[in-house]
Protein backbone atom coordinates (compact mmCIF):
# COMPACT_ATOMS: atom_id res chain seq x y z
CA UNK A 1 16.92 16.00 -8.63
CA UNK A 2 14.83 12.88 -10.37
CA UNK A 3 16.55 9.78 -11.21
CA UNK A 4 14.90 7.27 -13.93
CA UNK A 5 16.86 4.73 -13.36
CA UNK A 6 16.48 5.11 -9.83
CA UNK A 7 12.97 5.13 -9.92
CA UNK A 8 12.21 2.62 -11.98
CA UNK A 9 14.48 0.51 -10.05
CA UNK A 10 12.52 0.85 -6.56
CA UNK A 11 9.35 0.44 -8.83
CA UNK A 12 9.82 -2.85 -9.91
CA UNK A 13 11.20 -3.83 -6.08
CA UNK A 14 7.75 -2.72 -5.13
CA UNK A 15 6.29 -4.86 -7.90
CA UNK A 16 8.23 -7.50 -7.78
CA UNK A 17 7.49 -7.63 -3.67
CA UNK A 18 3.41 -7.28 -4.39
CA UNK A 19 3.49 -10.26 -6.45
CA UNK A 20 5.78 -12.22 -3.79
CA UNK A 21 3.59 -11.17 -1.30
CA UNK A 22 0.51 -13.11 -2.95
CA UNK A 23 2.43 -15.93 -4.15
CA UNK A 24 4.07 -16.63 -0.46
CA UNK A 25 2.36 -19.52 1.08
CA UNK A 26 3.47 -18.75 5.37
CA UNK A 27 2.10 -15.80 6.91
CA UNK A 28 5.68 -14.34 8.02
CA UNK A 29 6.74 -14.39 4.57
CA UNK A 30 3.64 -12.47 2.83
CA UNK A 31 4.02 -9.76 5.86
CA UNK A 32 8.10 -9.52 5.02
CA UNK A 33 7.43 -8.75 1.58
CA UNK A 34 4.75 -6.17 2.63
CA UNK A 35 7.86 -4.30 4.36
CA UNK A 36 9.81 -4.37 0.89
CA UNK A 37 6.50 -2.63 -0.91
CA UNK A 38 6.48 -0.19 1.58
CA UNK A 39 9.89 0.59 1.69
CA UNK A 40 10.00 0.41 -1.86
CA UNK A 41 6.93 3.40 -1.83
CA UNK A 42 8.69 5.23 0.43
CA UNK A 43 11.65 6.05 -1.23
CA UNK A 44 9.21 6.40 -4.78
CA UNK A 45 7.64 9.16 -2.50
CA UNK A 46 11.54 10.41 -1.82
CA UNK A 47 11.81 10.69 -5.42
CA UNK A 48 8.94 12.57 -6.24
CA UNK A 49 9.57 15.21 -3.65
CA UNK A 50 7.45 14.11 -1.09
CA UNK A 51 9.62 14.14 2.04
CA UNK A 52 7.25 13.73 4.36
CA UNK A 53 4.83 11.45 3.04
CA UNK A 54 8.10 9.08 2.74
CA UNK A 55 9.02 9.42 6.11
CA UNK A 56 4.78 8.37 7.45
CA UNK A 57 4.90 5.77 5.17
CA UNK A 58 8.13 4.22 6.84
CA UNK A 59 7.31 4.87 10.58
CA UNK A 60 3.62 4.04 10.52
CA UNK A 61 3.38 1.81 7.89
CA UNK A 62 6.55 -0.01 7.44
CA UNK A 63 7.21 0.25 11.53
CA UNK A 64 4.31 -0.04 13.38
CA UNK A 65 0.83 -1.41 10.80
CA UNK A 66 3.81 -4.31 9.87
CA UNK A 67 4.18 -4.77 14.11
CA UNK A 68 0.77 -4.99 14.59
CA UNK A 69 0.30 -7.67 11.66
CA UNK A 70 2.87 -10.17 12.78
CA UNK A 71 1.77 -9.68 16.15
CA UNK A 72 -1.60 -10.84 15.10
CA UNK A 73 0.17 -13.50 12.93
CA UNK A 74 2.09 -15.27 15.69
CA UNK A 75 -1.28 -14.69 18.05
CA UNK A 76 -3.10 -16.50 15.53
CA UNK A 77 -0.10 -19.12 15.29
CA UNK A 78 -0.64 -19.58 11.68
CA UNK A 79 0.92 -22.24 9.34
CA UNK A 80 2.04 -22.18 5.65
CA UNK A 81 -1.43 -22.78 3.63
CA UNK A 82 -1.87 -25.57 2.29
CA UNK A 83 -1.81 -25.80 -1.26
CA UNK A 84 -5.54 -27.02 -3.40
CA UNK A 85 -4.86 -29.46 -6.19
CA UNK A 86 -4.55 -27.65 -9.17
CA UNK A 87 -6.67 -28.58 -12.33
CA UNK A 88 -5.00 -28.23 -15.94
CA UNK A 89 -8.54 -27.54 -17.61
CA UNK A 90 -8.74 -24.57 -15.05
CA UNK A 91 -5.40 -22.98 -15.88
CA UNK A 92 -6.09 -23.46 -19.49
CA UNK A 93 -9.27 -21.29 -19.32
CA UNK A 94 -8.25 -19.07 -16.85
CA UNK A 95 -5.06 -17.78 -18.48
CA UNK A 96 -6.37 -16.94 -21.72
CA UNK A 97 -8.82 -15.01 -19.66
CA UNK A 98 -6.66 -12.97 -17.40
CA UNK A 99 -4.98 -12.12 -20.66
CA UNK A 100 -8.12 -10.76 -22.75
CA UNK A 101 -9.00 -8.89 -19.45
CA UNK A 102 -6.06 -7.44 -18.98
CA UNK A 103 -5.79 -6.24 -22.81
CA UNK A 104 -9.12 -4.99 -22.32
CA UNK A 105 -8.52 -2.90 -19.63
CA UNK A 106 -4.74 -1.35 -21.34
CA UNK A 107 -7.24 -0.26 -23.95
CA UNK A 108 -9.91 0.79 -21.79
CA UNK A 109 -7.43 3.16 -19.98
CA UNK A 110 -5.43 4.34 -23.15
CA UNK A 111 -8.64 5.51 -25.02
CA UNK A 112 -10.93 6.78 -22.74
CA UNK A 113 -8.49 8.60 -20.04
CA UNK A 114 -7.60 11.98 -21.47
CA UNK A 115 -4.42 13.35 -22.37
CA UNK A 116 -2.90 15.59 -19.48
CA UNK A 117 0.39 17.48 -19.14
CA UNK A 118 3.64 15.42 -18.70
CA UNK A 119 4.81 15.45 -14.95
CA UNK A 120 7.94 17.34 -14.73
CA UNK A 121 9.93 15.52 -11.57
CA UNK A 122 11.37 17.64 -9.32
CA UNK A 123 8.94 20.30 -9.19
CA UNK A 124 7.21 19.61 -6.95
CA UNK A 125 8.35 21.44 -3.48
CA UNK A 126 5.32 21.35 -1.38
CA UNK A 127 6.27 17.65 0.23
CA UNK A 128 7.54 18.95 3.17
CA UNK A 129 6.20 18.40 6.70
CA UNK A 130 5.44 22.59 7.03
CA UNK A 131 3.52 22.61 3.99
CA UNK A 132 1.62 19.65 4.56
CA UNK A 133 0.75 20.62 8.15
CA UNK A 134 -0.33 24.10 6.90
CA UNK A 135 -3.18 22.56 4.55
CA UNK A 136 -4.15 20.01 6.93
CA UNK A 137 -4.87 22.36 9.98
CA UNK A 138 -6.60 25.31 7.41
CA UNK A 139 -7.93 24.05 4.29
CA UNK A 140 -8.77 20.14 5.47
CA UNK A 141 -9.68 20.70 9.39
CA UNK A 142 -13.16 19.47 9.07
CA UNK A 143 -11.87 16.30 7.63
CA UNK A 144 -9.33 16.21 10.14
CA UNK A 145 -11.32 16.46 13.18
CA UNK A 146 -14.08 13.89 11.73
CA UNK A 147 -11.37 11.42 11.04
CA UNK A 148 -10.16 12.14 14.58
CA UNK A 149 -13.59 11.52 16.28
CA UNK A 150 -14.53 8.24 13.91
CA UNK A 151 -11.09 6.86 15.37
CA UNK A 152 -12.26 7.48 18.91
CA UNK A 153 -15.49 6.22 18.06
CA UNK A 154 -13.24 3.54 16.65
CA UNK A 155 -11.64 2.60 19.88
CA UNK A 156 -14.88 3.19 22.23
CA UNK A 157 -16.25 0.77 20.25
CA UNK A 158 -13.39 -1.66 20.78
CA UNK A 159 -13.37 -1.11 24.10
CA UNK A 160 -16.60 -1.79 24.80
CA UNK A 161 -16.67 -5.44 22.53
CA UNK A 162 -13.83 -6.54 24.50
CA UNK A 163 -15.01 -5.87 27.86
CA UNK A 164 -15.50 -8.79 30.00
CA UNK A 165 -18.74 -8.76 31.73
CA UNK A 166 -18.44 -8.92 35.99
């Protein structure tokens, strides 16, 4: 069953991780607090029934996307950023701002986004690797197969920009 608490609890991990994640000045640290989002999401998608889209998002996402970044990281052999100067007449028009825009767009979204049905946690039942596999290879197999062959096309491509002429 749904827990609130719960929920809300990994939601403002994943928040609170986002906004360390931009804020973080090395590399390492930004990628680190990627992980906690994505962990964070996964068990969000645990909550809301979706068993399998939790367990993608840790092994591909959280495992091997996050590998491939900090491998490209310590390739790169990048430093902590350095810091601009910051200017006080900047901050005090920029602030005011982000504010106004971000009031704008709480009313844009309350107004002019209709009202739906509440979601009722818990019903949902269709997260499950069977079910999802039984839309993807019926209802969505053109989509499928194109996503397939753009990846190969993808990887030809990479193949052939990376080849080292004789």
């Amino acid at each position: 069953m749904f827990d609130v608490p719960l929920f809300l609890t990994f939601a403002a991990i994943a928040v609170a991780c986002a906004i360390n994640l931009v804020l973080q000045t090395h590399p390492i640290s930004s990628a680190l607090s990627l992980v906690g989002v994505m962990g964070s999401l996964a068990v969000l998608y645990l909550l809301l029934g979706g068993q399998f889209i939790a367990a993608v998002q840790l092994i591909v996402y959280a495992g091997a996307i996050m590998v491939l970044f900090v491998f490209v990281i310590m390739l790169l052999n990048a430093g902590a950023e350095k810091r601009p100067s910051r200017r006080v007449l900047g901050a005090a028009v920029a602030l005011p701002l982000l504010f106004t825009a971000a009031a704008l767009g709480a009313v844009m979204i309350t107004t002019q986004i209709p009202k739906t049905a509440a979601v009722k946690f818990g019903a949902f039942q269709l997260g499950g690797a069977a079910s999802i596999g039984r839309e993807l290879f019926t209802r969505y197999l053109l989509p499928f197969e194109v996503t397939s062959i753009l990846i190969l096309i993808a990887i030809l491509g990479a193949i052939v920009l990376a080849r080292k002429e004789i």
